[in-house]
Protein backbone atom coordinates (compact mmCIF):
# COMPACT_ATOMS: atom_id res chain seq x y z
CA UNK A 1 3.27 -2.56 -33.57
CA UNK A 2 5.84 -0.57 -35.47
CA UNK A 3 8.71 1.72 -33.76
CA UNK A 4 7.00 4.80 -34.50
CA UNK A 5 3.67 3.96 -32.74
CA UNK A 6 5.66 2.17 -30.12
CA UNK A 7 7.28 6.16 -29.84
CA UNK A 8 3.90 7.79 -29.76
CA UNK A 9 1.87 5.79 -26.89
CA UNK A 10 5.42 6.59 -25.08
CA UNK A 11 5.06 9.83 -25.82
CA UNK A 12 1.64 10.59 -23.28
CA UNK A 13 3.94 9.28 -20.31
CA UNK A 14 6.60 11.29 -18.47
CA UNK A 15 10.12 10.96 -20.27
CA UNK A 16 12.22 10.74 -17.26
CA UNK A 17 9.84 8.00 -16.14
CA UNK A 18 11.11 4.42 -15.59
CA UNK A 19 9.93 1.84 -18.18
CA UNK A 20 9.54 -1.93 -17.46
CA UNK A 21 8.24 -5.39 -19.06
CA UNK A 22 5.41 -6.82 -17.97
CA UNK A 23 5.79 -10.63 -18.08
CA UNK A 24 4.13 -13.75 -17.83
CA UNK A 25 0.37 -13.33 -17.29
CA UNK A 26 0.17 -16.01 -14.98
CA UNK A 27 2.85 -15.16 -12.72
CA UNK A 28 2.61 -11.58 -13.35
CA UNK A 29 6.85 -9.98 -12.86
CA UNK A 30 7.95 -6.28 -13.81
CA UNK A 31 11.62 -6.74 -15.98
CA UNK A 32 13.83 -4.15 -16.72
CA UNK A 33 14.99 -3.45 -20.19
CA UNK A 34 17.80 -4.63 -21.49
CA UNK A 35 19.14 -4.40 -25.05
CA UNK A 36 17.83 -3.32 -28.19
CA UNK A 37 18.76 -4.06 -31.19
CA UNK A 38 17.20 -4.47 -35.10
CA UNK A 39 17.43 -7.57 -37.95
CA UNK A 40 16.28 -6.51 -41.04
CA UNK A 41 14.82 -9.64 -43.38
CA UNK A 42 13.54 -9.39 -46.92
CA UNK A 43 14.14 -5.77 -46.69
CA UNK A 44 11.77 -5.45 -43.66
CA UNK A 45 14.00 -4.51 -40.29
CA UNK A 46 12.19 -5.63 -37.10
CA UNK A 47 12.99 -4.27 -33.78
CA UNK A 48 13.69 -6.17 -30.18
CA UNK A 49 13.92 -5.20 -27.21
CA UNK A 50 15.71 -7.74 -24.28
CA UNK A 51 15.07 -7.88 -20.90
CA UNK A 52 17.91 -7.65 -18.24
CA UNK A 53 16.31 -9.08 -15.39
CA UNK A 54 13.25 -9.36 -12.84
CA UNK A 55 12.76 -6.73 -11.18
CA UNK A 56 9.28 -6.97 -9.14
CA UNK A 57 6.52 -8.59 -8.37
CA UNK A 58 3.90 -6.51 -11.12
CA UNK A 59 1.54 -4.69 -9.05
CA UNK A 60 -2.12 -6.02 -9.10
CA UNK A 61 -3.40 -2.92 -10.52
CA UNK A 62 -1.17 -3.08 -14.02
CA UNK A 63 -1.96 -7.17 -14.02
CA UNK A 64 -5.71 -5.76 -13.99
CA UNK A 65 -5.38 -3.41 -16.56
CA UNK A 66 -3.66 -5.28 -18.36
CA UNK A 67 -6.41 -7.46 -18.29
CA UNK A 68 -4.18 -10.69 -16.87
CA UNK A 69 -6.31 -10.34 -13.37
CA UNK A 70 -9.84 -9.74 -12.86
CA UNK A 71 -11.05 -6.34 -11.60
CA UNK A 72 -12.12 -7.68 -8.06
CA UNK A 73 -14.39 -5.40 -5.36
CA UNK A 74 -13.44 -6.23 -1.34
CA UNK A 75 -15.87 -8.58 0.12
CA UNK A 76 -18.82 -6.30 2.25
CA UNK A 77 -19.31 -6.89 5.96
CA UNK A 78 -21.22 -7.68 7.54
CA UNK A 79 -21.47 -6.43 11.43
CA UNK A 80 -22.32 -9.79 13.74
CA UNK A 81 -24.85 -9.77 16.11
CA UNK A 82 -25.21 -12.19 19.02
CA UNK A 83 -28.09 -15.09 18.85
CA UNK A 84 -28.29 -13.76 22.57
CA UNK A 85 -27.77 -10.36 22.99
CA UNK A 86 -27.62 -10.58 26.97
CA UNK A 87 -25.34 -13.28 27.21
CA UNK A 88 -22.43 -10.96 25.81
CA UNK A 89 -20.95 -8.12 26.59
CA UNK A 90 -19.36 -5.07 24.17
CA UNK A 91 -16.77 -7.16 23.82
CA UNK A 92 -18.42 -10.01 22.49
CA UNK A 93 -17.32 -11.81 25.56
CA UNK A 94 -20.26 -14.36 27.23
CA UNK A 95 -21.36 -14.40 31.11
CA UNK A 96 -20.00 -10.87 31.84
């Protein structure tokens, strides 16, 4: 990824907007930025960004998106019934 396309996926999100790094895929942790600076070698300068520090647990929806988590649906449920409907009552308690 160069600078400028780094600048224009930034550009479709709100500028006063916080931004963090998303680390370690298996124990998924927001960091804040931290310094930037640039080497330049055989006339080619690369760019790097540091991090300053863990900030958060990242939330389970970025890890998904991400594609470091599965998308996952809630189990259904399933209501219970008694194997003897008489022998409880509405609150599921027996010999009422």
């Amino acid at each position: 990824m160069t600078v400028g396309e780094l600048i224009e996926r930034l550009s479709a999100y709100d500028p006063a907007g916080d931004v963090r790094l998303a680390i370690n895929p298996d124990f998924p942790f927001a960091h804040t930025i931290g310094a930037i600076t640039a080497t330049t070698e055989n006339g080619e300068q690369t760019v790097f960004t540091g991090e300053s520090g863990h900030q958060t647990h990242l939330p389970v929806a970025v890890a998904q998106v991400l594609g470091w988590q599965a998308l996952t649906e809630p189990p259904t449920r399933t209501r219970r019934t008694p194997l003897h409907p008489a022998a409880e009552d509405a609150f599921g308690r027996e010999g009422s």
